[in-house]
Each structure stands twice: as structure tokens, then as C-alpha cells.
Protein backbone atom coordinates (compact mmCIF):
# COMPACT_ATOMS: atom_id res chain seq x y z
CA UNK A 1 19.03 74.84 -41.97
CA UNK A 2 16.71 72.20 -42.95
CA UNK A 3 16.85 68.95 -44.86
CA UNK A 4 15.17 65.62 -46.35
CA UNK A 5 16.38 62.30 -45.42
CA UNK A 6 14.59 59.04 -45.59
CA UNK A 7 11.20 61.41 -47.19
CA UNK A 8 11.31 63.03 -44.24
CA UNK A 9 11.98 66.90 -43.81
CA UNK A 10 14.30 68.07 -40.78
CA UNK A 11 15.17 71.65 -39.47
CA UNK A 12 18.49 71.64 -37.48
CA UNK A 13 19.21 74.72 -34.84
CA UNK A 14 22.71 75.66 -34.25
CA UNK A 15 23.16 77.02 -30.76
CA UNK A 16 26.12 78.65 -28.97
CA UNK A 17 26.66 80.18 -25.44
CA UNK A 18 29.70 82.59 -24.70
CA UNK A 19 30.71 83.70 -20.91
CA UNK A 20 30.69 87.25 -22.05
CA UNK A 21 27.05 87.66 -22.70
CA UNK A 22 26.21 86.15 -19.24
CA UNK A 23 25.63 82.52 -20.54
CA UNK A 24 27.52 79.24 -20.03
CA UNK A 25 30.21 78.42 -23.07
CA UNK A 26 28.80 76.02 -25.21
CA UNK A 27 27.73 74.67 -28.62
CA UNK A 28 24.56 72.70 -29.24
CA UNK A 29 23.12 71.45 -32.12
CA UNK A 30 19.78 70.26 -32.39
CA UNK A 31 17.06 68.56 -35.08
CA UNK A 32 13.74 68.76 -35.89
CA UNK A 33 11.30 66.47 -37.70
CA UNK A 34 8.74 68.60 -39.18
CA UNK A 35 5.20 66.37 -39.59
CA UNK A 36 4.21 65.13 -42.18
CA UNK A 37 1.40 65.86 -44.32
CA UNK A 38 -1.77 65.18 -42.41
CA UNK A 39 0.00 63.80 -39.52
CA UNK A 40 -1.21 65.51 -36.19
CA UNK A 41 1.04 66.08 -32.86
CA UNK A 42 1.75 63.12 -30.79
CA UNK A 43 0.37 62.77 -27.40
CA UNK A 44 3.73 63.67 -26.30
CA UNK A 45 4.69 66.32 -27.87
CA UNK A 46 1.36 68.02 -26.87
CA UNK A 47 2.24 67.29 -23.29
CA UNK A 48 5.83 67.10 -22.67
CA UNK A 49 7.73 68.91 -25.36
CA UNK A 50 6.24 71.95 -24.38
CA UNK A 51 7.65 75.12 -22.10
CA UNK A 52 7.40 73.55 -18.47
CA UNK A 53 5.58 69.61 -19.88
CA UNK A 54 8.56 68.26 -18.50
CA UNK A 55 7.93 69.90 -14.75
CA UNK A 56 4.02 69.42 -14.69
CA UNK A 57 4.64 65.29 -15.89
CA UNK A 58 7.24 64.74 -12.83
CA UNK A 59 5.31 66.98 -10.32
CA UNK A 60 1.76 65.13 -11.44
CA UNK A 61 3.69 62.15 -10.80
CA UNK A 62 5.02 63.08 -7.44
CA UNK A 63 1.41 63.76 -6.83
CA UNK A 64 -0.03 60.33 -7.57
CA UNK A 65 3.16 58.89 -5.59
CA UNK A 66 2.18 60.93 -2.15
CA UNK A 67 -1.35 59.92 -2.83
CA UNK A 68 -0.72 56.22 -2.56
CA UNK A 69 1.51 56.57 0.58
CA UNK A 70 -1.21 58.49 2.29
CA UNK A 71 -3.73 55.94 0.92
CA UNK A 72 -1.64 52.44 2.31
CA UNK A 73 -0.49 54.69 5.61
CA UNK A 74 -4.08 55.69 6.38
CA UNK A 75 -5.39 51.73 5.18
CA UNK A 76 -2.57 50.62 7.43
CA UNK A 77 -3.27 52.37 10.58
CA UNK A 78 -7.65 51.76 10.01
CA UNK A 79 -6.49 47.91 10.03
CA UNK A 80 -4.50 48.03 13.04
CA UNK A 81 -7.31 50.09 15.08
CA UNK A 82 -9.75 47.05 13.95
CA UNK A 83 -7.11 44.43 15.16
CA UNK A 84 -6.95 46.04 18.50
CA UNK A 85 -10.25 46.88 19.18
């Protein structure tokens, strides 16, 4: 189905699940802005509203995270071989 409100054109998905065709009973309902006329894709919806974005932001971010330890672990130990020595 799809829609104008506020100027601004919508598609809404009606989704269901059902235990007999191996998936979990459910409804969903979901909406859409479509863009508008000369308006490109945001940065996030290039990037993170895309099959797997969501994975790839959290496991880049992980990433960056164990760098940092490694970085203040291995800065940590170089100052306390100077101190000693």
C-alpha cells in the first residue's frame, strides 16, 4: 500500500509469520519513506540499512575497541619497562 502525508509519499509492508510454514507467529507492519525528488540516500541508509550494515557497523566497531586496548596495554607495559630500567 502506499500513501502521502505531510507531501511526503510512504509505502507500508504488511508482514505475517505462521508456525506451519516453519516461521515464528507474527504480524508486522512496516513504512517506508520513498525520497523525494532529487534527494539522494543518506549516509545511513547507504551503510546501515542494508543486508548485513547493521553486523559490519558493530563488528568495525568492536574492531576499533580491541585496537585501543592493545594500543594503552602495549603503551602501558613500554612505560613500565622504562620505569624499571
Amino acid at each position: 500500500m502506499t500513501y502521502l502525508w505531510k507531501g511526503e509519499q510512504y509505502v507500508v509492508i504488511g508482514a505475517g509469520g505462521h508456525s506451519e510454514a516453519g516461521t515464528s507467529i507474527g504480524d508486522s507492519v512496516v513504512a517506508f519513506r520513498l525520497p523525494r525528488q532529487g534527494e539522494g540516500a543518506s549516509l545511513w541508509t547507504r551503510l546501515i540499512d542494508r543486508p548485513g550494515g547493521r553486523f559490519t557497523a558493530k563488528a568495525v566497531a568492536a574492531g576499533l575497541v580491541l585496537v585501543a586496548l592493545v594500543a594503552l596495554f602495549w603503551r602501558g607495559r613500554r612505560s613500565r619497562r622504562s620505569r624499571s630500567a
